[in-house]
Every structure is written in structure tokens, then in C-alpha cells.
PDB file of N, CA and C in Angstrom:
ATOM      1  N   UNK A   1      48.782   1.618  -6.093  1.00  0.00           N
ATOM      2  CA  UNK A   1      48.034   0.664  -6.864  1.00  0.00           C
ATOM      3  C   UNK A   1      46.874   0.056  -6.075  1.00  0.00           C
ATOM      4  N   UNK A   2      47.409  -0.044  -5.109  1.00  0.00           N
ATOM      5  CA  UNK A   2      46.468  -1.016  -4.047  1.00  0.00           C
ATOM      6  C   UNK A   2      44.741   0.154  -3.835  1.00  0.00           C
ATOM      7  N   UNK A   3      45.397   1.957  -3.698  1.00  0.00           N
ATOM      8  CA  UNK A   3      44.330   2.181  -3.602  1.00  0.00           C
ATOM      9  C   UNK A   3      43.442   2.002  -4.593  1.00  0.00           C
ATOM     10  N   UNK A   4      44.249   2.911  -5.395  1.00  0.00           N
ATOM     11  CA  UNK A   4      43.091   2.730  -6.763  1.00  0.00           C
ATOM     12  C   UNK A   4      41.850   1.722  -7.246  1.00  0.00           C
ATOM     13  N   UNK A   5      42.846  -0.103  -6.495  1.00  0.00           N
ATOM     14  CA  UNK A   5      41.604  -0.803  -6.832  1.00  0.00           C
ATOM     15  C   UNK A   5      40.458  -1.190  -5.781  1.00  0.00           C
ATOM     16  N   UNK A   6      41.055  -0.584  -4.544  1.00  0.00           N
ATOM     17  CA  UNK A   6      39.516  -0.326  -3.580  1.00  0.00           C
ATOM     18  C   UNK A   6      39.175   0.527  -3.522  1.00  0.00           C
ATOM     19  N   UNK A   7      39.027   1.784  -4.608  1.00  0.00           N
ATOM     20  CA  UNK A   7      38.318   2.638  -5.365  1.00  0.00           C
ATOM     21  C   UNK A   7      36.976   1.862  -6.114  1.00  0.00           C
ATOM     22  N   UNK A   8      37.881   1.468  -6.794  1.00  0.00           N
ATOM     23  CA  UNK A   8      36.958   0.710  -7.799  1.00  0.00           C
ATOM     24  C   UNK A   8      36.135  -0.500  -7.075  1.00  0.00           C
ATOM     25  N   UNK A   9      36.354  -1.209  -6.354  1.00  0.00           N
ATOM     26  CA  UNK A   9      35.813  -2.324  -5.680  1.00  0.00           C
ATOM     27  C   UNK A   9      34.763  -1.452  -4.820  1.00  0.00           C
ATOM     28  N   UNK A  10      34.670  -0.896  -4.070  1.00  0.00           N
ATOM     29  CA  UNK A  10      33.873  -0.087  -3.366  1.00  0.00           C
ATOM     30  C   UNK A  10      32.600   0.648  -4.176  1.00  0.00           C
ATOM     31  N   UNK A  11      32.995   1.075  -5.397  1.00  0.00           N
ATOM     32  CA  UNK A  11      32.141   1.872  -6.239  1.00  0.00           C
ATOM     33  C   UNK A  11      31.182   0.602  -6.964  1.00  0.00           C
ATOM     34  N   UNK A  12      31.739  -0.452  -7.605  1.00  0.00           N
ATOM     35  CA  UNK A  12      30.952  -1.747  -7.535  1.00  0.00           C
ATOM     36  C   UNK A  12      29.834  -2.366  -6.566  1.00  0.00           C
ATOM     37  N   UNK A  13      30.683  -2.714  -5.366  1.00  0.00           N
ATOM     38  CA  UNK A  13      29.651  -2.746  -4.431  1.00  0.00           C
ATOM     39  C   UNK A  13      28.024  -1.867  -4.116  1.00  0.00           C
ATOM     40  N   UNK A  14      28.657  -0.576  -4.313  1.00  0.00           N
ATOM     41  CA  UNK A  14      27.679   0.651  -4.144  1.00  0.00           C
ATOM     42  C   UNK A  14      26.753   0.436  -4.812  1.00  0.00           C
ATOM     43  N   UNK A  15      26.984   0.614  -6.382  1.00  0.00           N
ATOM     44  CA  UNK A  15      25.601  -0.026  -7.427  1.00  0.00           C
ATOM     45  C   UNK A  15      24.647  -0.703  -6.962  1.00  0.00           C
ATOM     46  N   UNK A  16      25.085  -1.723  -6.893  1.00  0.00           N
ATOM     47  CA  UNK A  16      23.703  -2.819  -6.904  1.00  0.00           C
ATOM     48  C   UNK A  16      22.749  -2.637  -5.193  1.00  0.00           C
ATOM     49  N   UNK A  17      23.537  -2.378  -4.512  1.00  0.00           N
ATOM     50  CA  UNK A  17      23.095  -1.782  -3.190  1.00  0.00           C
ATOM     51  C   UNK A  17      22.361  -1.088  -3.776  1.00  0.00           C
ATOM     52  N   UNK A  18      22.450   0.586  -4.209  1.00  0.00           N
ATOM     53  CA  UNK A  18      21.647   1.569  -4.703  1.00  0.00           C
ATOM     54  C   UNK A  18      20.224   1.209  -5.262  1.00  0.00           C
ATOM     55  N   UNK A  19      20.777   0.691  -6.402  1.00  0.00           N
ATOM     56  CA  UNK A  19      19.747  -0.061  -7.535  1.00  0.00           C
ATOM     57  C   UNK A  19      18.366  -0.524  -6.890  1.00  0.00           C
ATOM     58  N   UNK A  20      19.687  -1.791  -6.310  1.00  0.00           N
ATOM     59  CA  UNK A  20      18.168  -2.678  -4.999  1.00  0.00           C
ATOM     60  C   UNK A  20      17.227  -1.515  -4.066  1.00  0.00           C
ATOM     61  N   UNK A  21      18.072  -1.024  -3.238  1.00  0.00           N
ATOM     62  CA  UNK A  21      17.109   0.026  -2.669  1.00  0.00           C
ATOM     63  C   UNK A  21      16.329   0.973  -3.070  1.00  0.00           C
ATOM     64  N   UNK A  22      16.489   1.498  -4.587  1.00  0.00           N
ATOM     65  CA  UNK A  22      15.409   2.448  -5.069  1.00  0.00           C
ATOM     66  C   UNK A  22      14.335   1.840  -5.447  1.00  0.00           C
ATOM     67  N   UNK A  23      14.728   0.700  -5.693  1.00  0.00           N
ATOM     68  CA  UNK A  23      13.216  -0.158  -6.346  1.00  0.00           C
ATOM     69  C   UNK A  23      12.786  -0.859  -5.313  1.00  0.00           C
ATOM     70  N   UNK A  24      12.895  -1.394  -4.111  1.00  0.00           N
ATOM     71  CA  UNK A  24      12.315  -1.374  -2.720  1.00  0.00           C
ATOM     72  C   UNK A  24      11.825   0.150  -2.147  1.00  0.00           C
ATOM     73  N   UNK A  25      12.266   0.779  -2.206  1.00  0.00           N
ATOM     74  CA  UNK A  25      11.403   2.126  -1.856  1.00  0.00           C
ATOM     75  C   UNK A  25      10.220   2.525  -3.400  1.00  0.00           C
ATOM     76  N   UNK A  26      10.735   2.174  -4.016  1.00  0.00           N
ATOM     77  CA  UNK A  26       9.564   2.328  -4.972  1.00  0.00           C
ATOM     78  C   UNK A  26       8.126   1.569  -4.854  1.00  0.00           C
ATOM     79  N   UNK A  27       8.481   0.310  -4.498  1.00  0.00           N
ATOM     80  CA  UNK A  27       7.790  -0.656  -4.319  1.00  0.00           C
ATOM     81  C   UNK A  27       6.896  -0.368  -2.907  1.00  0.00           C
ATOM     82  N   UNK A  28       7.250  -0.008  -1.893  1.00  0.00           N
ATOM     83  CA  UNK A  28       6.837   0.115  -0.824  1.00  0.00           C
ATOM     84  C   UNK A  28       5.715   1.660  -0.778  1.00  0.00           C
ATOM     85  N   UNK A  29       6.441   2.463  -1.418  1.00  0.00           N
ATOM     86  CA  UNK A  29       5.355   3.726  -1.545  1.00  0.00           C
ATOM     87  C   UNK A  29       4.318   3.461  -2.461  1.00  0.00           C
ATOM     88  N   UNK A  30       4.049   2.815  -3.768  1.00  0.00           N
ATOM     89  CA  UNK A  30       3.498   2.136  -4.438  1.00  0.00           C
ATOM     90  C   UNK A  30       2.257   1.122  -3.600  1.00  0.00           C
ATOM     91  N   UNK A  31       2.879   0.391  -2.838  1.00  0.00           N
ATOM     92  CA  UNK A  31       1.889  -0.407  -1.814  1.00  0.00           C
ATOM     93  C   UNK A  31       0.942   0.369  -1.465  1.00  0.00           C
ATOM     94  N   UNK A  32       1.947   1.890  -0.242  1.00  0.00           N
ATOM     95  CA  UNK A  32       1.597   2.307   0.472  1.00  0.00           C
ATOM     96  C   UNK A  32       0.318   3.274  -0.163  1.00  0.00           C
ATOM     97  N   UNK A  33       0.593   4.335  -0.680  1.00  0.00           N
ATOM     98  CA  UNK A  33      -0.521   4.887  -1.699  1.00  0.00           C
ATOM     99  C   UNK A  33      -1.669   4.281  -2.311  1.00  0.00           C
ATOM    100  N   UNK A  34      -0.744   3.144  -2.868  1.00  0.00           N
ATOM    101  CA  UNK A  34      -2.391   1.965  -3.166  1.00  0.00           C
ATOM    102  C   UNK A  34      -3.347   1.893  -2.321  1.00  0.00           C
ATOM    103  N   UNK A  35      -2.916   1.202  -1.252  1.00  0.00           N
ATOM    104  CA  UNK A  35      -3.838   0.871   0.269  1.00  0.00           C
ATOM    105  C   UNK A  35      -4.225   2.214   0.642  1.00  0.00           C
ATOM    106  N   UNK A  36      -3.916   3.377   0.329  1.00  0.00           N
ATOM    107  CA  UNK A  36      -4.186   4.220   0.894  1.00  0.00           C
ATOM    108  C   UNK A  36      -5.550   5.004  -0.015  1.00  0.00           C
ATOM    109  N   UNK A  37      -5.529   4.844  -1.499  1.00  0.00           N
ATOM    110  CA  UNK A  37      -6.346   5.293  -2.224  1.00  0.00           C
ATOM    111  C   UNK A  37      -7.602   4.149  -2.218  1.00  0.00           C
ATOM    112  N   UNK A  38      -7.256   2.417  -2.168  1.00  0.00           N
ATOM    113  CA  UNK A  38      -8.194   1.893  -2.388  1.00  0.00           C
ATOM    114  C   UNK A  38      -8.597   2.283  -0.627  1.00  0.00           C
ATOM    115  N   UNK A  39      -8.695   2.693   0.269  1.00  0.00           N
ATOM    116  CA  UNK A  39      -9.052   2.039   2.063  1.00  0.00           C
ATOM    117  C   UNK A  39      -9.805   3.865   1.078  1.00  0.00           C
ATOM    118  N   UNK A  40      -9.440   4.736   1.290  1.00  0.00           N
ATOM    119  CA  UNK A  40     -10.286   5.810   0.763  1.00  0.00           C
ATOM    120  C   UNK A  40     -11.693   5.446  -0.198  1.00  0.00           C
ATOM    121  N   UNK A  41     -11.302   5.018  -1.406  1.00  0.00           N
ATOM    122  CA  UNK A  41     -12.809   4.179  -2.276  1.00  0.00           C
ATOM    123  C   UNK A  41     -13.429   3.224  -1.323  1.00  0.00           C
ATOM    124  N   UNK A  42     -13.157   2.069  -0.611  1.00  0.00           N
ATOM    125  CA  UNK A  42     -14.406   1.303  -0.048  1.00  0.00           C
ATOM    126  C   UNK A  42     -14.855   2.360   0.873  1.00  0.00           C
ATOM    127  N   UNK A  43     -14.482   2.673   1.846  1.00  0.00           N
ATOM    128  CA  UNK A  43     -14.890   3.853   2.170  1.00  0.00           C
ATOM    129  C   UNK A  43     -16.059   4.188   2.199  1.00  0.00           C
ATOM    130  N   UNK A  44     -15.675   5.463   1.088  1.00  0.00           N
ATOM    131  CA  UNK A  44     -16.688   6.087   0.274  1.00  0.00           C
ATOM    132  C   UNK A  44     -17.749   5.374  -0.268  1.00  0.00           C
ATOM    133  N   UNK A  45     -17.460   4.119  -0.975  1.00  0.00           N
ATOM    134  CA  UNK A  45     -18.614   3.271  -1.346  1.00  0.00           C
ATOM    135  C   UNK A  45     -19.226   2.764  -0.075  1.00  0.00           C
ATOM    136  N   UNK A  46     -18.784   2.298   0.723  1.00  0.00           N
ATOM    137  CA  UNK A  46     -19.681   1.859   2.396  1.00  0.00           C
ATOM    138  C   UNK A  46     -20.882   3.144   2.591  1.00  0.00           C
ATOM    139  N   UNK A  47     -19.802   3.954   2.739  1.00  0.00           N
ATOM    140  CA  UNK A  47     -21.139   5.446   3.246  1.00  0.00           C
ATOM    141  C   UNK A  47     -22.187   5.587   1.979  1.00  0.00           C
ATOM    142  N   UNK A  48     -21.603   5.823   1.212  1.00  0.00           N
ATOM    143  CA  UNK A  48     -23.171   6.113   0.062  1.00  0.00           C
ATOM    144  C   UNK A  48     -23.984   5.011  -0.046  1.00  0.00           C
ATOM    145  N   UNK A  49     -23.657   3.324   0.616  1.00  0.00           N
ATOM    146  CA  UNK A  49     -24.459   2.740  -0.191  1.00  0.00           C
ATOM    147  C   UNK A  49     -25.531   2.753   1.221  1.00  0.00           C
ATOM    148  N   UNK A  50     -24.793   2.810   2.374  1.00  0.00           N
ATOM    149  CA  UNK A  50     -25.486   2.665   3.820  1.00  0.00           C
ATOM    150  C   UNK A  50     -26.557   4.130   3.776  1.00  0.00           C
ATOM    151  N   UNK A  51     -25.907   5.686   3.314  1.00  0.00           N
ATOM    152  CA  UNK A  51     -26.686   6.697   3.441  1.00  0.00           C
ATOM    153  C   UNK A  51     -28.023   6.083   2.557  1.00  0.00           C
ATOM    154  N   UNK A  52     -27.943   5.599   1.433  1.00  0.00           N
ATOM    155  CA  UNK A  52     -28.744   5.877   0.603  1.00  0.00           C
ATOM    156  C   UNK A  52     -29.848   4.688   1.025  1.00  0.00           C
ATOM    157  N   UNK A  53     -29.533   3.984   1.924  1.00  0.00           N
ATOM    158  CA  UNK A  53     -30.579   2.835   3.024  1.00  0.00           C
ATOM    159  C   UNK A  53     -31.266   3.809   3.822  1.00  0.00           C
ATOM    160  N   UNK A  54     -32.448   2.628   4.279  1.00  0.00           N
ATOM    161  CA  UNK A  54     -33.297   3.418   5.550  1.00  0.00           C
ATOM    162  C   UNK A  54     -32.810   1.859   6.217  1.00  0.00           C
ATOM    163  N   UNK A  55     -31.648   2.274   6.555  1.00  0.00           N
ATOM    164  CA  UNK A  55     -31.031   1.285   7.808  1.00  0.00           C
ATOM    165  C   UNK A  55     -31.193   2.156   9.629  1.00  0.00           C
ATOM    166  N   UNK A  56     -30.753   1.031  10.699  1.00  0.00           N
ATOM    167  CA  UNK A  56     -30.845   1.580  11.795  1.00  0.00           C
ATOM    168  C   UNK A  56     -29.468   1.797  12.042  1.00  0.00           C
ATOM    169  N   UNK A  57     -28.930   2.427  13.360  1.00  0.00           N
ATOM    170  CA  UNK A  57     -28.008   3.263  13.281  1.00  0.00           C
ATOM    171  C   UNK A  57     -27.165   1.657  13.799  1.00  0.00           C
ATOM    172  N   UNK A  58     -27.483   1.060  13.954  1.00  0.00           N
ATOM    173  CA  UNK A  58     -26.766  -0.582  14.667  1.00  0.00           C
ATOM    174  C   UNK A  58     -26.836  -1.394  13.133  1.00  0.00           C
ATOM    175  N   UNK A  59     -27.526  -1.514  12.299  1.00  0.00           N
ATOM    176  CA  UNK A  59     -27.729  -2.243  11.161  1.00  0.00           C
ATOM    177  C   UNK A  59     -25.969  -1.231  10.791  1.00  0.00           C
ATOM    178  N   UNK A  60     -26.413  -0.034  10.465  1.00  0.00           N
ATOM    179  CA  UNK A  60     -25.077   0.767   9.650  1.00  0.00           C
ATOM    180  C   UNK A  60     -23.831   0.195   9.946  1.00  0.00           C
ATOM    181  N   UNK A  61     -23.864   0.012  11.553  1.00  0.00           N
ATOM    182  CA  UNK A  61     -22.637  -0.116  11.496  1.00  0.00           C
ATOM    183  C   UNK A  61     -22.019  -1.363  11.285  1.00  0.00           C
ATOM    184  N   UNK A  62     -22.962  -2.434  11.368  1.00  0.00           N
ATOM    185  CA  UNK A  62     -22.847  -3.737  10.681  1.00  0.00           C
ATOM    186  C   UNK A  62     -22.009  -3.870   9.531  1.00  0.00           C
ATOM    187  N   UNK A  63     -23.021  -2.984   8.386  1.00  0.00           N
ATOM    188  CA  UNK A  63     -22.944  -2.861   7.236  1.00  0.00           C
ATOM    189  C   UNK A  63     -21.294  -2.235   6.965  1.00  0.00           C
ATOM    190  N   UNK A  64     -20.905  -1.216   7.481  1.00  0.00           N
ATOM    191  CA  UNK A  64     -19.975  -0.680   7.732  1.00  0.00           C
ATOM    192  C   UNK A  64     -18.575  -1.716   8.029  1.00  0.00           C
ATOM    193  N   UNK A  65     -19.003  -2.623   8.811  1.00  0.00           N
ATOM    194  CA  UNK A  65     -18.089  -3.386   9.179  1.00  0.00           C
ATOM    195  C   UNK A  65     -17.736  -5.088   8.512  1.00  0.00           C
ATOM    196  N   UNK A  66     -18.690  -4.914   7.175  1.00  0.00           N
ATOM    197  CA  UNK A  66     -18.615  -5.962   6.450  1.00  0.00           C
ATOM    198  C   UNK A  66     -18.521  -5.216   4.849  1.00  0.00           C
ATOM    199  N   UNK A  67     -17.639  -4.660   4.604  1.00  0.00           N
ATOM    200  CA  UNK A  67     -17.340  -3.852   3.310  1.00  0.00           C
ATOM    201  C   UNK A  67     -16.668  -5.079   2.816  1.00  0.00           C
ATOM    202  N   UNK A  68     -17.536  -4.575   1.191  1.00  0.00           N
ATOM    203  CA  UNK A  68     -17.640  -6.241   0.371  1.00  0.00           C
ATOM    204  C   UNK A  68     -15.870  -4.914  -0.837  1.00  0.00           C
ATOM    205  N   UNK A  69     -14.994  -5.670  -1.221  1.00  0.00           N
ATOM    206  CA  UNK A  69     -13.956  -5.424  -1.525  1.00  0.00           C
ATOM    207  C   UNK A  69     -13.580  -6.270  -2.662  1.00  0.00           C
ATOM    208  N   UNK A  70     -12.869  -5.856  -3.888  1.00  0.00           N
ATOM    209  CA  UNK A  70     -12.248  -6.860  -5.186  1.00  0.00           C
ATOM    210  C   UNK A  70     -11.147  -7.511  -4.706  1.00  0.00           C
ATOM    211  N   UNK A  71     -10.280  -7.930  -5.637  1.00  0.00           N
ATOM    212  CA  UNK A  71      -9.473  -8.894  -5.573  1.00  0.00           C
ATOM    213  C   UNK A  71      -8.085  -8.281  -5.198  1.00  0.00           C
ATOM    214  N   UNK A  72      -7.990  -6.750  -5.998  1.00  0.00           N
ATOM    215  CA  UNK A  72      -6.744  -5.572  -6.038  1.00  0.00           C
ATOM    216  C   UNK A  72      -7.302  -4.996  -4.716  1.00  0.00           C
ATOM    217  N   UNK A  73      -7.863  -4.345  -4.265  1.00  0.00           N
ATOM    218  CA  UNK A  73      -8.053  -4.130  -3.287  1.00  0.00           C
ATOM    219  C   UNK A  73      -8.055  -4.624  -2.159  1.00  0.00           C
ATOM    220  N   UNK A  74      -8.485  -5.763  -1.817  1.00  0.00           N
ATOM    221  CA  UNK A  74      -8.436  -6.589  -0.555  1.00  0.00           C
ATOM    222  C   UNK A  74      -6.885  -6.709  -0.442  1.00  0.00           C
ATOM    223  N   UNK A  75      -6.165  -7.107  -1.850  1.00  0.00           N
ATOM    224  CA  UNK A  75      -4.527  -7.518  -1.696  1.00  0.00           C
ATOM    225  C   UNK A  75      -3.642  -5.855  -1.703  1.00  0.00           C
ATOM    226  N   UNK A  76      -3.906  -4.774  -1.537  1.00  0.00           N
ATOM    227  CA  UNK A  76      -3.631  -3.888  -1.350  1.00  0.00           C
ATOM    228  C   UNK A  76      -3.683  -3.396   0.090  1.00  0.00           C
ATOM    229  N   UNK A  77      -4.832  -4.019   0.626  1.00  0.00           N
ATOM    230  CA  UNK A  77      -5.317  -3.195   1.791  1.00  0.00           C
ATOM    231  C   UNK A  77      -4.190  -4.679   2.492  1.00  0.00           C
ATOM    232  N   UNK A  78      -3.951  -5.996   2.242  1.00  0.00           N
ATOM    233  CA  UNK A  78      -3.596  -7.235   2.538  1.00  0.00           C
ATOM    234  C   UNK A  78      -2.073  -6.926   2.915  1.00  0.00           C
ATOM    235  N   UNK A  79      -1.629  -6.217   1.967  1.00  0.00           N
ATOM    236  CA  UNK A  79       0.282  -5.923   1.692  1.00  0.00           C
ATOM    237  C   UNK A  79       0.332  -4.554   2.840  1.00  0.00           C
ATOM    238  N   UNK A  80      -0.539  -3.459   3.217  1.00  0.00           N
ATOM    239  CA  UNK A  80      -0.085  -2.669   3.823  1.00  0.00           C
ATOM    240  C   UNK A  80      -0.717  -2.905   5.350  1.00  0.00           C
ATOM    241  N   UNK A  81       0.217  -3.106   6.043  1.00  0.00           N
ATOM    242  CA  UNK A  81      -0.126  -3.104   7.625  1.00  0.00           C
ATOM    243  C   UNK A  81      -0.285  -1.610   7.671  1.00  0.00           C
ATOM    244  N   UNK A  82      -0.647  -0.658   7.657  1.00  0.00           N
ATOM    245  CA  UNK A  82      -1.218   0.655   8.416  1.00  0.00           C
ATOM    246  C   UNK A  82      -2.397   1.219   7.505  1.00  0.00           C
ATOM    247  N   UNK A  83      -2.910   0.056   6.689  1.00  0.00           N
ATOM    248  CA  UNK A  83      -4.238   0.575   6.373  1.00  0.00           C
ATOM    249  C   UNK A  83      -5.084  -0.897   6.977  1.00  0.00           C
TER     250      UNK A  83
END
């Protein structure tokens, strides 16, 4: 008898453990991809807007280093430490 119900007590426990952790890994690749697609777009928008200047090669990198960013993006690039 006794096993049967730390069968069941154990299999309880397990759930919500599970549950919680798929939607924390969901959440975290979600971040991660975000930051990873928006750090790709400013990017891309930095270089075309600097190519399409007759800037100096010290102005560029200025420019480069002050990428103007939205509200989803800044808090994307904000939530992932490795972008």
C-alpha cells in the first residue's frame, strides 16, 4: 500500500516541475532569438544608414556606436546578456 502511494506522490510532484520548466525554456529561447534577430536589424540599419553617408571613417564609427533603437528592441537586447 505504502508503495503504491509514493507512486502517486512522486508522479504529482513531477508535473508541475515539468510544466514550470518547459515554459522557462520557452521563455528563455524566445528572449534569446529575439535579441538575436533584433542585435541582427539595428545592425543592418547602422551600416546602410552610415554607407549611404559621406561620413569619415572616425565619424562611422561614432555613428556606429550610438545606434538609435525602439522600445522592443532596446528591452530585448536589455533581457539578453550575450547580445
Amino acid at each position: 500500500m505504502t508503495l503504491a502511494t509514493r507512486r502517486i506522490s512522486l508522479r504529482l510532484q513531477r508535473g508541475p516541475f515539468m510544466l514550470l520548466s518547459s515554459v522557462l525554456l520557452a521563455l528563455v529561447l524566445t528572449i534569446y532569438f529575439g535579441a538575436w534577430a533584433v542585435s541582427e536589424n539595428v545592425d543592418a540599419r547602422s551600416l546602410r544608414a552610415i554607407e549611404d553617408s559621406n561620413l569619415t571613417p572616425d565619424a562611422q564609427a561614432t555613428a556606429l556606436a550610438n545606434d538609435e533603437t525602439t522600445g522592443v528592441e532596446s528591452s530585448f537586447l536589455f533581457l539578453c546578456p550575450f547580445h
